[in-house]
N, C-alpha and C. Protein backbone atom coordinates (compact mmCIF):
# COMPACT_ATOMS: atom_id res chain seq x y z
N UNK A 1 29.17 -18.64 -60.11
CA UNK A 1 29.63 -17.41 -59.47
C UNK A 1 29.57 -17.58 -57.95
N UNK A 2 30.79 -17.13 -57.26
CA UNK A 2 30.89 -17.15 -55.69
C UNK A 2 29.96 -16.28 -55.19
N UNK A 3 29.44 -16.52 -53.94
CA UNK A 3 28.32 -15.69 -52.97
C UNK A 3 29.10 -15.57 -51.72
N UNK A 4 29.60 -14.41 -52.08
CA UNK A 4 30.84 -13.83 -50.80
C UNK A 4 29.88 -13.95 -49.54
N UNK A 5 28.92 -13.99 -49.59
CA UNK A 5 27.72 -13.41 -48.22
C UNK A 5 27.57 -14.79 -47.67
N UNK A 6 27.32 -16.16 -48.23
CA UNK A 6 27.22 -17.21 -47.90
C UNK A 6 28.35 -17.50 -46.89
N UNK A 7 27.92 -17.44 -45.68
CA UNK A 7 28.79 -17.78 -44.01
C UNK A 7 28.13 -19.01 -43.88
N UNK A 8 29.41 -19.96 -43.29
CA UNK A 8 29.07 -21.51 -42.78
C UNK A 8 29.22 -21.09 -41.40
N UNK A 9 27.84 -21.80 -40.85
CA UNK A 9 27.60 -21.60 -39.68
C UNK A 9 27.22 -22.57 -38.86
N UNK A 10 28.16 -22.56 -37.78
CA UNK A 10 28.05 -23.66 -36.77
C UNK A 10 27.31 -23.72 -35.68
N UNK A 11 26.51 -24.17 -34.92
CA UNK A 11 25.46 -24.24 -33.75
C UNK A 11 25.38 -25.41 -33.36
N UNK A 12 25.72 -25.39 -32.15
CA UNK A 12 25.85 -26.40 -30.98
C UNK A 12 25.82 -25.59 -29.53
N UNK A 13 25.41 -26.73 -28.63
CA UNK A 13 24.91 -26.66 -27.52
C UNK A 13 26.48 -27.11 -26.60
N UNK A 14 27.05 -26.52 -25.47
CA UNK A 14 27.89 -27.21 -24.84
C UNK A 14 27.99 -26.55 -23.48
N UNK A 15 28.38 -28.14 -22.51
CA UNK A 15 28.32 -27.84 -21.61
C UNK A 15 29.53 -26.84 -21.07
N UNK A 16 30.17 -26.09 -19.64
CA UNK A 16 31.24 -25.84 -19.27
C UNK A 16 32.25 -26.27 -19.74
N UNK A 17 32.12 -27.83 -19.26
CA UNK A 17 33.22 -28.69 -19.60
C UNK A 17 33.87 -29.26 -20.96
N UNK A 18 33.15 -28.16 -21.50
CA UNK A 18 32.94 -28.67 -23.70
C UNK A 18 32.88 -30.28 -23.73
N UNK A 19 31.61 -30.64 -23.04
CA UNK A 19 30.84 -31.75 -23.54
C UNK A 19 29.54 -31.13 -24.32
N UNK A 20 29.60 -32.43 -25.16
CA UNK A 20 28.24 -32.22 -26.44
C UNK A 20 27.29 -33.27 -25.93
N UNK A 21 27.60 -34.01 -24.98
CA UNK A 21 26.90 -35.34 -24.84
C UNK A 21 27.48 -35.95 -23.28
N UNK A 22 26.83 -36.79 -22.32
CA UNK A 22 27.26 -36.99 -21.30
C UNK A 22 27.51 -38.90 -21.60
N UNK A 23 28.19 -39.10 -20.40
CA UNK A 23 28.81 -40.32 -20.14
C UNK A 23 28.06 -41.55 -20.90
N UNK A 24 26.47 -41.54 -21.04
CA UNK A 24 26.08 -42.25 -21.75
C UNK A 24 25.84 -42.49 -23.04
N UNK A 25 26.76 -41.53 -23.74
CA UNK A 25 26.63 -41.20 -24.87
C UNK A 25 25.80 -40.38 -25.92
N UNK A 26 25.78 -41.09 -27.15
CA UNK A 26 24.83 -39.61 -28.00
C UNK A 26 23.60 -39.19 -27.56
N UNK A 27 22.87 -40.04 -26.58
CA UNK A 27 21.36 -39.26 -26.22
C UNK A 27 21.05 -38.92 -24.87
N UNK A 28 22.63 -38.98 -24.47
CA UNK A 28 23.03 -38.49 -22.80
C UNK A 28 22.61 -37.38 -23.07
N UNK A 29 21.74 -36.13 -23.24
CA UNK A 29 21.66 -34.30 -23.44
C UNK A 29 20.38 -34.03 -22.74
N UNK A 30 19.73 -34.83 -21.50
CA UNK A 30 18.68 -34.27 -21.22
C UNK A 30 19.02 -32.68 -20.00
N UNK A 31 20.65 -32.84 -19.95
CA UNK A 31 20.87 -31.96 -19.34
C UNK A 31 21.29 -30.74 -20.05
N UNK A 32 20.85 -30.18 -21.42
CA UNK A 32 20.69 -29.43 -21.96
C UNK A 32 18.97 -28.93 -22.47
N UNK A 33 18.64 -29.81 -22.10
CA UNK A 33 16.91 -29.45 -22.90
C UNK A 33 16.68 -27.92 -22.00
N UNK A 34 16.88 -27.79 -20.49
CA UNK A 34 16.05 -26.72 -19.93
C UNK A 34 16.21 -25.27 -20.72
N UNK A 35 18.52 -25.33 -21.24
CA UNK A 35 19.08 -24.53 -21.75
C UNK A 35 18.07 -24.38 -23.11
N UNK A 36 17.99 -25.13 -23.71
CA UNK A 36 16.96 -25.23 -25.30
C UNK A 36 15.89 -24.48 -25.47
N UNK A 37 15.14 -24.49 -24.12
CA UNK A 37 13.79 -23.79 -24.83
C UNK A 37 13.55 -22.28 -24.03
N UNK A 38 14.46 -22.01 -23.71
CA UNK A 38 14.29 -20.75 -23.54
C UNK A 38 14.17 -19.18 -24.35
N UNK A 39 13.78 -18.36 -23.86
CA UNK A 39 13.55 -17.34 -24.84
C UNK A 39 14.66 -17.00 -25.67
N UNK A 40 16.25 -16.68 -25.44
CA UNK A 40 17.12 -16.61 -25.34
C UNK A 40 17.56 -17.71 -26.81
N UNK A 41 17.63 -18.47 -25.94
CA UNK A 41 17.61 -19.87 -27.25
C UNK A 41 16.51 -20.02 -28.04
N UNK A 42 15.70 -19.44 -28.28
CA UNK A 42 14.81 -20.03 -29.21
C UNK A 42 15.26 -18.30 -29.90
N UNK A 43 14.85 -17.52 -29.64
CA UNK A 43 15.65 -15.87 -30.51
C UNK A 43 17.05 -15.84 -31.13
N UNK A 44 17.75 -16.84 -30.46
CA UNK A 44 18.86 -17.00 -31.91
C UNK A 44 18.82 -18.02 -32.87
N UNK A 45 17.96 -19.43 -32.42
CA UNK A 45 17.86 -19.49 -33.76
C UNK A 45 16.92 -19.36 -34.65
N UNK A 46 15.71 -19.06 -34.61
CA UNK A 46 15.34 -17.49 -34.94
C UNK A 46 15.96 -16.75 -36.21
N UNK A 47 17.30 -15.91 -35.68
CA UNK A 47 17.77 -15.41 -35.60
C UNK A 47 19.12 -15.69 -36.92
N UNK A 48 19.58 -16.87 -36.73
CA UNK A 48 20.64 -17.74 -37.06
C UNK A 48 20.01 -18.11 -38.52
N UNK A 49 18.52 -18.39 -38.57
CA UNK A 49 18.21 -18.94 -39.72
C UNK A 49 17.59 -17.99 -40.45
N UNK A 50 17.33 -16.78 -39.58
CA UNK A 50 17.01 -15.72 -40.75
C UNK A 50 17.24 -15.44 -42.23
N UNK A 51 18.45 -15.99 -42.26
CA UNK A 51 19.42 -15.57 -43.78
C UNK A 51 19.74 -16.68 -44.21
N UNK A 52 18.81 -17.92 -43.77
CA UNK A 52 19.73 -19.45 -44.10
C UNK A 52 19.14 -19.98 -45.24
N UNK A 53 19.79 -20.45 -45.95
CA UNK A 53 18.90 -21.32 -47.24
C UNK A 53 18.88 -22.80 -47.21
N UNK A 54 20.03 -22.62 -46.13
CA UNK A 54 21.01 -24.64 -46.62
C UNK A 54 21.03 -25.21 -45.07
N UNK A 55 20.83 -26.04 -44.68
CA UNK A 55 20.61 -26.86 -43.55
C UNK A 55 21.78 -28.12 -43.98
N UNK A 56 22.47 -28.25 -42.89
CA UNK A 56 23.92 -29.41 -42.99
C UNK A 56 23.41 -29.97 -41.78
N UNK A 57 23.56 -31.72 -41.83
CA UNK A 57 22.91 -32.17 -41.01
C UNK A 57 23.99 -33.83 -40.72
N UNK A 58 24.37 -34.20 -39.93
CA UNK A 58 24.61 -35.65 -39.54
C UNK A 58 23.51 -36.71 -39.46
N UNK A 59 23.99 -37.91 -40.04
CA UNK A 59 22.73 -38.57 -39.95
C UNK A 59 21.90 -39.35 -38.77
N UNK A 60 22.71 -38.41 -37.42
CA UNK A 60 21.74 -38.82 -36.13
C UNK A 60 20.33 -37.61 -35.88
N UNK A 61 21.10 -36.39 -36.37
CA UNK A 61 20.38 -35.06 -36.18
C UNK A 61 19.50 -35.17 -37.40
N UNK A 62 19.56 -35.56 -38.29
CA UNK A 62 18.53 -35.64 -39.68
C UNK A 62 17.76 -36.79 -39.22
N UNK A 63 17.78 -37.74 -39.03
CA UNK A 63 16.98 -38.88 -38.23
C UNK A 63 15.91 -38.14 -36.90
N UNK A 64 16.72 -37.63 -36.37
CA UNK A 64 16.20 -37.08 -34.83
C UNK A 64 15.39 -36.08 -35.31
N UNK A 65 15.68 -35.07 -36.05
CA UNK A 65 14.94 -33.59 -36.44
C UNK A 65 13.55 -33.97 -37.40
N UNK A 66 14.13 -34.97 -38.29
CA UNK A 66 13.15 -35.57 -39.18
C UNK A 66 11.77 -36.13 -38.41
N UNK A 67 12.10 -36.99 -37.52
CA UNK A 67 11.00 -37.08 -36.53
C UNK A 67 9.88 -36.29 -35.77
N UNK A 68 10.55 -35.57 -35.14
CA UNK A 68 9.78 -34.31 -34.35
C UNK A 68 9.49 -32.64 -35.21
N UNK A 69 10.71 -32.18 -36.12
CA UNK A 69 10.27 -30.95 -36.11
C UNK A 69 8.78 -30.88 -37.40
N UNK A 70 8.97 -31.70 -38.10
CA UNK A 70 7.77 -31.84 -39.04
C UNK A 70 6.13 -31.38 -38.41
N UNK A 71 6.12 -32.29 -37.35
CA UNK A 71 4.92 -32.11 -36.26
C UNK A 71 4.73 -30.97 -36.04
N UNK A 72 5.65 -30.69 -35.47
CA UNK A 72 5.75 -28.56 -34.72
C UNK A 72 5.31 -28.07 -36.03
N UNK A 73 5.66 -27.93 -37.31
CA UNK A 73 5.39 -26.71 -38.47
C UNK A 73 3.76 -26.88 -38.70
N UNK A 74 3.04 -27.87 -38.45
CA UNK A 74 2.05 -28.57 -38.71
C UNK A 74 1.06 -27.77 -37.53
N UNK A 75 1.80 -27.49 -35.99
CA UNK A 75 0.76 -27.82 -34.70
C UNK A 75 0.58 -26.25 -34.39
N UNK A 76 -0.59 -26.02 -34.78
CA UNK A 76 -1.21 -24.19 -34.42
C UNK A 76 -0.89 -23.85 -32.93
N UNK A 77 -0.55 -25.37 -32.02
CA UNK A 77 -0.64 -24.95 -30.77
C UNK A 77 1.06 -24.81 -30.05
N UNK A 78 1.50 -25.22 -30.81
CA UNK A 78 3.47 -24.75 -30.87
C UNK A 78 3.74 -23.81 -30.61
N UNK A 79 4.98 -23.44 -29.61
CA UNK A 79 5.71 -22.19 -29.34
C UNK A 79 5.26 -21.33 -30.63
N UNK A 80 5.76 -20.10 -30.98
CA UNK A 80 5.59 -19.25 -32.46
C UNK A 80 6.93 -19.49 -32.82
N UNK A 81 8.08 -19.71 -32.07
CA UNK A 81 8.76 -19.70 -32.29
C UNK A 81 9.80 -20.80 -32.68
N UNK A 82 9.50 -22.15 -32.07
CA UNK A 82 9.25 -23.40 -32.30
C UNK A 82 8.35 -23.64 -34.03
N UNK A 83 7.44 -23.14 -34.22
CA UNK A 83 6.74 -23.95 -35.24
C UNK A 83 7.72 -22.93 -36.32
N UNK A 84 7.90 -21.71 -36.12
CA UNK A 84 8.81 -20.70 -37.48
C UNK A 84 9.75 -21.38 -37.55
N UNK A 85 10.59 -21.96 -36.81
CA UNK A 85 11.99 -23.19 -37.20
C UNK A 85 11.44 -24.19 -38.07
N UNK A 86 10.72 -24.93 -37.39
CA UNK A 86 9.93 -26.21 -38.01
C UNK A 86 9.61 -25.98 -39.47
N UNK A 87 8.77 -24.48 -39.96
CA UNK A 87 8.47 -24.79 -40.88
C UNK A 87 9.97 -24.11 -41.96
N UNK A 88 10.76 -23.59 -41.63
CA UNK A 88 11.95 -23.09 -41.57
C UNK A 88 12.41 -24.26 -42.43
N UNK A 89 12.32 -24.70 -41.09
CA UNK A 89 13.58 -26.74 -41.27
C UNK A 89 13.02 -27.72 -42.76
N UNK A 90 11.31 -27.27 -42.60
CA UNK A 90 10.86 -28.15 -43.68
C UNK A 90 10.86 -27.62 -45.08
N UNK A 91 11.05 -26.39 -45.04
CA UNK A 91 11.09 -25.76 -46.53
C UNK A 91 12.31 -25.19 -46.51
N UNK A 92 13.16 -25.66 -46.16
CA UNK A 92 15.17 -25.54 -46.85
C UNK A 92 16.03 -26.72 -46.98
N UNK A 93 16.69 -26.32 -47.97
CA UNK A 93 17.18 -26.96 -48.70
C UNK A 93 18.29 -28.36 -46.99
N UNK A 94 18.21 -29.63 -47.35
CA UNK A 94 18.97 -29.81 -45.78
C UNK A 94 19.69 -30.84 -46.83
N UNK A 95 20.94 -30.78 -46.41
CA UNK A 95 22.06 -32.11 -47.04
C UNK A 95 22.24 -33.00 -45.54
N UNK A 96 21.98 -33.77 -45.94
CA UNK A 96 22.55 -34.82 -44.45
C UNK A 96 23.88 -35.29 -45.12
N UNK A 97 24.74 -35.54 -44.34
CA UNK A 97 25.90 -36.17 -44.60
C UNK A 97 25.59 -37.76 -43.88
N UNK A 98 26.15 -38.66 -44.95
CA UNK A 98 25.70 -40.40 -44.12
C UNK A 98 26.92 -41.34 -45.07
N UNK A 99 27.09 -42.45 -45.03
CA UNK A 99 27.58 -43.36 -45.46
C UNK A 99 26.99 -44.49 -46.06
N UNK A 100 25.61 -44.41 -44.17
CA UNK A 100 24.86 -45.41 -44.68
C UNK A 100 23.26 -45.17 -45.60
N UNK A 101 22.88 -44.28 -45.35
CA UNK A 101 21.57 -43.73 -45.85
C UNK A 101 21.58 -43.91 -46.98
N UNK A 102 20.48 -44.28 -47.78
CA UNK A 102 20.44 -44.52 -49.67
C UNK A 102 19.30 -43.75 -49.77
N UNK A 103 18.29 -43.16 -49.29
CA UNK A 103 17.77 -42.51 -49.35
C UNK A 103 17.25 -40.77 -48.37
N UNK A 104 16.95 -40.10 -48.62
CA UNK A 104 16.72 -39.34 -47.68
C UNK A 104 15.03 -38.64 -48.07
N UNK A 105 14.27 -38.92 -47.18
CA UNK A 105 12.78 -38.79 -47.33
C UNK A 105 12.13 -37.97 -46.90
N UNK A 106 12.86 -36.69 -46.31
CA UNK A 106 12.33 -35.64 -45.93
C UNK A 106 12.02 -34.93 -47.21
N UNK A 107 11.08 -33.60 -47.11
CA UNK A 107 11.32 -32.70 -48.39
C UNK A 107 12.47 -31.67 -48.05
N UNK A 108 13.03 -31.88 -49.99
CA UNK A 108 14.19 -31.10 -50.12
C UNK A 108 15.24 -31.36 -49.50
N UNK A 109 15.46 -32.36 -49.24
CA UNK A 109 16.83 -33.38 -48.76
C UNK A 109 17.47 -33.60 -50.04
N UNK A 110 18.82 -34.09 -49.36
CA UNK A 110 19.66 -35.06 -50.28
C UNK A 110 20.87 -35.52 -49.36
N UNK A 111 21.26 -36.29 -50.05
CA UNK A 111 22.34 -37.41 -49.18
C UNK A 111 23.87 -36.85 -49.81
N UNK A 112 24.44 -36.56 -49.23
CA UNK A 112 26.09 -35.82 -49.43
C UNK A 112 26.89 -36.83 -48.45
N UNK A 113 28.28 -36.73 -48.99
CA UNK A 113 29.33 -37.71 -48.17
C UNK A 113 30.40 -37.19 -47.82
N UNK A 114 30.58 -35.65 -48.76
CA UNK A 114 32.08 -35.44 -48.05
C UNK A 114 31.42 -34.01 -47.62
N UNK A 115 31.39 -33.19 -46.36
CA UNK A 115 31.04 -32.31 -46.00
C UNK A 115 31.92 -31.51 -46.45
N UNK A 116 33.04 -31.20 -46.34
CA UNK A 116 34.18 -30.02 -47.12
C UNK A 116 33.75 -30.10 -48.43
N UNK A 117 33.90 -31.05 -49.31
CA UNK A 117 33.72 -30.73 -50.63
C UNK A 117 32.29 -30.06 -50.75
N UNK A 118 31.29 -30.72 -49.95
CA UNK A 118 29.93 -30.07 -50.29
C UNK A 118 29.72 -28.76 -49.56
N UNK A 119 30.75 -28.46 -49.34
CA UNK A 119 30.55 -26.70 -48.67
C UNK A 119 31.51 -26.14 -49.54
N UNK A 120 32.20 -26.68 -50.18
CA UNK A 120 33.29 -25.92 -51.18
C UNK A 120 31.95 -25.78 -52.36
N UNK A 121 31.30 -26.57 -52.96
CA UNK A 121 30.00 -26.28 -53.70
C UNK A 121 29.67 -25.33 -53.59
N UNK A 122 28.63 -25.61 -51.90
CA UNK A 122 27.46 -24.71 -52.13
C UNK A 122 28.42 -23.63 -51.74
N UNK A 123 29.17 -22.99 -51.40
CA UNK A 123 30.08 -21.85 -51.69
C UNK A 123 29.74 -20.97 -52.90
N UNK A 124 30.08 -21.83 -53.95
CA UNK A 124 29.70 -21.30 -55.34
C UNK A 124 28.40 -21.15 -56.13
N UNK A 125 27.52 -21.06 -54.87
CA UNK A 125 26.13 -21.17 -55.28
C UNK A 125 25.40 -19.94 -54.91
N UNK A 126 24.36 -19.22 -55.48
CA UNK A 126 24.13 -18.20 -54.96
C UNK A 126 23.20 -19.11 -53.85
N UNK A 127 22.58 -18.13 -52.95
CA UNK A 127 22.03 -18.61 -52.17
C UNK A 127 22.36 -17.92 -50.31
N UNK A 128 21.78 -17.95 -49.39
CA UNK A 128 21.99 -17.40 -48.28
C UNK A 128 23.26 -18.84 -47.17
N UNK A 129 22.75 -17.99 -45.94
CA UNK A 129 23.76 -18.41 -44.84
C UNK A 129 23.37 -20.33 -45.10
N UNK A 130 24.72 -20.95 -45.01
CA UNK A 130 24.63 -22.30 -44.53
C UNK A 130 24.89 -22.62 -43.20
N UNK A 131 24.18 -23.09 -42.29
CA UNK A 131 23.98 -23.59 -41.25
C UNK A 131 24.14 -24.96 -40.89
N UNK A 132 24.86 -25.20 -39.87
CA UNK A 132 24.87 -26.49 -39.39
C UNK A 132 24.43 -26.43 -38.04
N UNK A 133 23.48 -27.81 -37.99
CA UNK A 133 22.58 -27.36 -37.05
C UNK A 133 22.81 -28.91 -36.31
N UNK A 134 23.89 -28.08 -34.98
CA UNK A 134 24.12 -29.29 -33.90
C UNK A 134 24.52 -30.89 -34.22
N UNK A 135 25.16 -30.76 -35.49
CA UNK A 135 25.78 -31.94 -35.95
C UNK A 135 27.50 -31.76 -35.63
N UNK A 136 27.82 -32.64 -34.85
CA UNK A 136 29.27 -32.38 -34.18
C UNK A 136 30.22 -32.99 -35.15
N UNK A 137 29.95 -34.26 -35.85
CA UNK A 137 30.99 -34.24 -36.44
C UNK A 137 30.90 -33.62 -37.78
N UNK A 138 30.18 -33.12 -38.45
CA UNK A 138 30.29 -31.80 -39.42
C UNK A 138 30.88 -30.85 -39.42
N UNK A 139 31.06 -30.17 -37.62
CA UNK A 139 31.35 -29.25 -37.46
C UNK A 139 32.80 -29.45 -37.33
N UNK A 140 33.06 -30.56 -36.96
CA UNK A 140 34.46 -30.67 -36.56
C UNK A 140 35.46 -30.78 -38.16
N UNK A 141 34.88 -31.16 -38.69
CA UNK A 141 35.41 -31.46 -39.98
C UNK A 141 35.47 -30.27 -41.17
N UNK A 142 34.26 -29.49 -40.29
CA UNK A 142 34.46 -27.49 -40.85
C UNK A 142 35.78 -27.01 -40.89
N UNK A 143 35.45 -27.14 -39.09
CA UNK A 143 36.66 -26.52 -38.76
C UNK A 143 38.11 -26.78 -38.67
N UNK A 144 38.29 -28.21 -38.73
CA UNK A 144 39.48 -29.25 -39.27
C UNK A 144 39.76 -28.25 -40.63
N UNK A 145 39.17 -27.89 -41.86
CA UNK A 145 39.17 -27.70 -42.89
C UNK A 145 39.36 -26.32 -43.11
N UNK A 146 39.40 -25.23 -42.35
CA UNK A 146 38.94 -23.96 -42.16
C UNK A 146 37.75 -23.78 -43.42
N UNK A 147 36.45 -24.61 -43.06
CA UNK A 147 35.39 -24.01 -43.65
C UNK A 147 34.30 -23.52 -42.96
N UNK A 148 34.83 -22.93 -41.97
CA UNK A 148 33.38 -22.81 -41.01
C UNK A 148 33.87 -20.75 -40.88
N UNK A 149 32.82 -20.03 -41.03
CA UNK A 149 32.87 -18.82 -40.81
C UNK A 149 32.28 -18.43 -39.45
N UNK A 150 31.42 -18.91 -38.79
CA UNK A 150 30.71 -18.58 -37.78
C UNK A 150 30.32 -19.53 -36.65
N UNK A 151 30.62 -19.06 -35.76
CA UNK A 151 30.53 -20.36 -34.48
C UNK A 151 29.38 -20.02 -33.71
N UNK A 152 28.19 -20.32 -33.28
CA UNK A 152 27.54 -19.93 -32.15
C UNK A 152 27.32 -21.15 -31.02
N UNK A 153 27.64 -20.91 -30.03
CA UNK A 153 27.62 -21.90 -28.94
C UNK A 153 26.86 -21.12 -27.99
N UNK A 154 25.76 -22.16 -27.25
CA UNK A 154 25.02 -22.30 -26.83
C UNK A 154 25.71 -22.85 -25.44
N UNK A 155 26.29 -22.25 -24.65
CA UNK A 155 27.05 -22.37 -23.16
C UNK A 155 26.56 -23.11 -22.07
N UNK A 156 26.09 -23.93 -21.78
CA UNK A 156 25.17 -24.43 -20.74
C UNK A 156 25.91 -24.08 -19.75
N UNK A 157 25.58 -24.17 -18.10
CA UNK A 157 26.06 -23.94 -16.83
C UNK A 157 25.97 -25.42 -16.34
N UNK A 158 26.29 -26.14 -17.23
CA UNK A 158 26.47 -27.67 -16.54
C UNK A 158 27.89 -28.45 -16.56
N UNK A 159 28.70 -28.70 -15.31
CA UNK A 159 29.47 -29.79 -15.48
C UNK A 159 28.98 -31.19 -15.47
N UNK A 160 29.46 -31.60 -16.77
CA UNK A 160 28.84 -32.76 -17.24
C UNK A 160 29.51 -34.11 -16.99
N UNK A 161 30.78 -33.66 -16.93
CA UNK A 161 31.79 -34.84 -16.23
C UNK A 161 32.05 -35.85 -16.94
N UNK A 162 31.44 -36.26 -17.90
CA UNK A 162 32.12 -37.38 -19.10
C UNK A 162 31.49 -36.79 -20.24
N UNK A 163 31.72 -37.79 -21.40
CA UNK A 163 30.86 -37.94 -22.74
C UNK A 163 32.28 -37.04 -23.78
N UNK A 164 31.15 -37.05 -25.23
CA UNK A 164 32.33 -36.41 -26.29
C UNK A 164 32.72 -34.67 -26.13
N UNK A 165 33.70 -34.37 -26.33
CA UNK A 165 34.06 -32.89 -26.33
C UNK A 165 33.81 -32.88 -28.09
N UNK A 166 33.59 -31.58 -28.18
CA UNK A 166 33.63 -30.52 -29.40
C UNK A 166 34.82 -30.84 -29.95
N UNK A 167 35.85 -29.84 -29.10
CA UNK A 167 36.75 -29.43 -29.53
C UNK A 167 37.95 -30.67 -29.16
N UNK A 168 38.95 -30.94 -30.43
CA UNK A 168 39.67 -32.55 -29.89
C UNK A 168 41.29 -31.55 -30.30
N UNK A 169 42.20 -32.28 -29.97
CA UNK A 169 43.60 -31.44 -30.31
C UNK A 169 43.94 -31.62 -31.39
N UNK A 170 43.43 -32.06 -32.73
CA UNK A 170 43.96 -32.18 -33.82
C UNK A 170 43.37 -30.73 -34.47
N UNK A 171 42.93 -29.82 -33.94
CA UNK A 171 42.49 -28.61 -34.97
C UNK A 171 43.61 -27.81 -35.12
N UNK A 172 43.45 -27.18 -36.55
CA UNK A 172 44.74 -26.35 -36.35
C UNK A 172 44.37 -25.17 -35.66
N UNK A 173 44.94 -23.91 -35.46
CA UNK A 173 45.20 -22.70 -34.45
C UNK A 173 44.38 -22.49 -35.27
N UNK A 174 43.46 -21.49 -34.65
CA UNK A 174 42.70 -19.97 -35.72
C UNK A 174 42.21 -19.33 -34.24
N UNK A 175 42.18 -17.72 -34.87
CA UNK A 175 41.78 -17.07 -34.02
C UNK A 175 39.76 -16.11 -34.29
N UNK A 176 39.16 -15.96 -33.38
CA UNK A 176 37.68 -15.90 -33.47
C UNK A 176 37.38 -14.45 -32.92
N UNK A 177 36.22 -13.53 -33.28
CA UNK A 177 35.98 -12.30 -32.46
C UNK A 177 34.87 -12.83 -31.83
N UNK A 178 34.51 -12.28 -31.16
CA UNK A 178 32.89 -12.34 -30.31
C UNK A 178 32.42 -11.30 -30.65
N UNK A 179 31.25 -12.05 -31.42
CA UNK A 179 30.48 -10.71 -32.07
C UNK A 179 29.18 -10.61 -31.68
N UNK A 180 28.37 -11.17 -30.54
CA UNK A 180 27.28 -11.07 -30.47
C UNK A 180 27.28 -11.74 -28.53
N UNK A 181 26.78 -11.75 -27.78
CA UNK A 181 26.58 -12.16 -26.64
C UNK A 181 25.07 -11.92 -26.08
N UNK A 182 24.44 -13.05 -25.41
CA UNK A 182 23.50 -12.69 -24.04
C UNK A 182 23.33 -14.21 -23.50
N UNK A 183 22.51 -13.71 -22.58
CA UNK A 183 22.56 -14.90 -21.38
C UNK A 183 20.84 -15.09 -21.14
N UNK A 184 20.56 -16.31 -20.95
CA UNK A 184 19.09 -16.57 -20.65
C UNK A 184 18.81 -16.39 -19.42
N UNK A 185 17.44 -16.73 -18.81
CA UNK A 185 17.35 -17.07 -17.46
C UNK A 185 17.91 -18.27 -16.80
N UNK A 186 18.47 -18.96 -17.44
CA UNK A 186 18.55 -20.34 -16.68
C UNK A 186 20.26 -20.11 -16.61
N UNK A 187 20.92 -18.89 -17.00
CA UNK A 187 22.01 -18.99 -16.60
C UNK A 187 22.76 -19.45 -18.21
N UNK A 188 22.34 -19.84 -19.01
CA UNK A 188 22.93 -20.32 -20.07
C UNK A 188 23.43 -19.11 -21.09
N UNK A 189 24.77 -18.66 -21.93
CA UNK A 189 25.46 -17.57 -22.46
C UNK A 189 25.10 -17.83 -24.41
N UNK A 190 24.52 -17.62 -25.22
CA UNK A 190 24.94 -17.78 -26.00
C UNK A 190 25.96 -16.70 -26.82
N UNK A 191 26.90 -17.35 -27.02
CA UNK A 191 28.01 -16.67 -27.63
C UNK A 191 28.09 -16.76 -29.20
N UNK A 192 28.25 -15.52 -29.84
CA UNK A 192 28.39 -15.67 -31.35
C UNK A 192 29.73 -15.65 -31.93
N UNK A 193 30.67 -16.48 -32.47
CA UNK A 193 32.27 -16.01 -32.69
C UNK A 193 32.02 -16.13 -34.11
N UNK A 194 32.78 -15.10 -34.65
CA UNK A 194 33.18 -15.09 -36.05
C UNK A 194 34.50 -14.88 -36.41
N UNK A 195 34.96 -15.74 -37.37
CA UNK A 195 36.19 -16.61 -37.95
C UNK A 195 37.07 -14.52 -38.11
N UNK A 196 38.02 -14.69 -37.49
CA UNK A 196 38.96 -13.23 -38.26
C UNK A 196 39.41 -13.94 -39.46
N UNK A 197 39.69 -12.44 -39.72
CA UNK A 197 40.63 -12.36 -41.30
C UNK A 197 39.60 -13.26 -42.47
């Protein structure tokens, strides 16, 4: 049975210039960390995962997250808000998408290969919001697909001047509302868009 309520949800960080990453590539983002831990940013996602059951992950961000957020759910001395993700992240369900991975060793993992088909699934699953959490090419392949219901971007105030964009010209047209807005101290907007029609 379909779970009309189940929204695919996208979250990423980008600069002005819709870079995800600067000139040096995938671990060019130290010019997003200040945007990251702010009150602002840490209250949406928060916020974002309130209703989430399913975690969609690339296998740089499942590698990377796998590392560090485990620690935080564990450390009494963690943001509150920091360790509620962490332990969030460690007790839901997370699909990494990989090619190469044969195993996945987090708890409540599993290894998936085609992201559309595995959101056409969990579609039909009861279960809450699916989230994708800062994996770019997941997202792109959402929205290539029209499977993505919800966009939240995380706006930085940085021209970044090289590296990968988000958004590439092969997407087809769709149109988005803005359904949620605020701005941190550091100047950073997060914006909530949700898919019309």
């Amino acid at each position: 049975m379909t779970d009309p309520a189940r929204k695919v949800i996208g979250n990423i960080s980008l600069s002005i210039d819709g870079r995800i990453n600067g000139r040096d590539g995938d671990y060019d983002m130290g010019w997003i960390v200040r945007h990251a831990v702010t009150d602002t940013a840490r209250d949406h996602l928060i916020w974002m995962t309130q209703h989430a059951t399913t975690a969609l992950l690339g296998r740089k961000n499942y590698q990377g997250f796998g590392g560090y957020w485990p620690a935080v759910a564990h450390d009494d001395n963690a943001e509150p808000r920091d360790r509620a993700f962490a332990q969030w992240l460690d007790s839901v369900e997370k699909v990494v998408f990989s090619t190469t991975l044969q195993e996945a060793h987090w708890e409540n993992s599993r290894i998936s290969r085609d992201p559309v088909a595995e959101v056409t699934h969990l579609r039909e699953l009861p279960g809450g919001d699916i989230v994708v959490l800062s994996s770019t090419s997941i997202i792109r392949y959402l929205l290539a697909a029209d499977q993505l219901d919800r966009l939240i971007i995380n706006l930085c105030p940085e021209l970044v001047g090289g590296g990968a964009r988000l958004f590439g010209d092969d997407l087809p047209q769709s149109s988005w509302s803005l359904g949620h807005l605020s701005t941190s101290d550091t100047g950073a907007t997060c914006l909530v868009y949700d898919r019309d029609g």
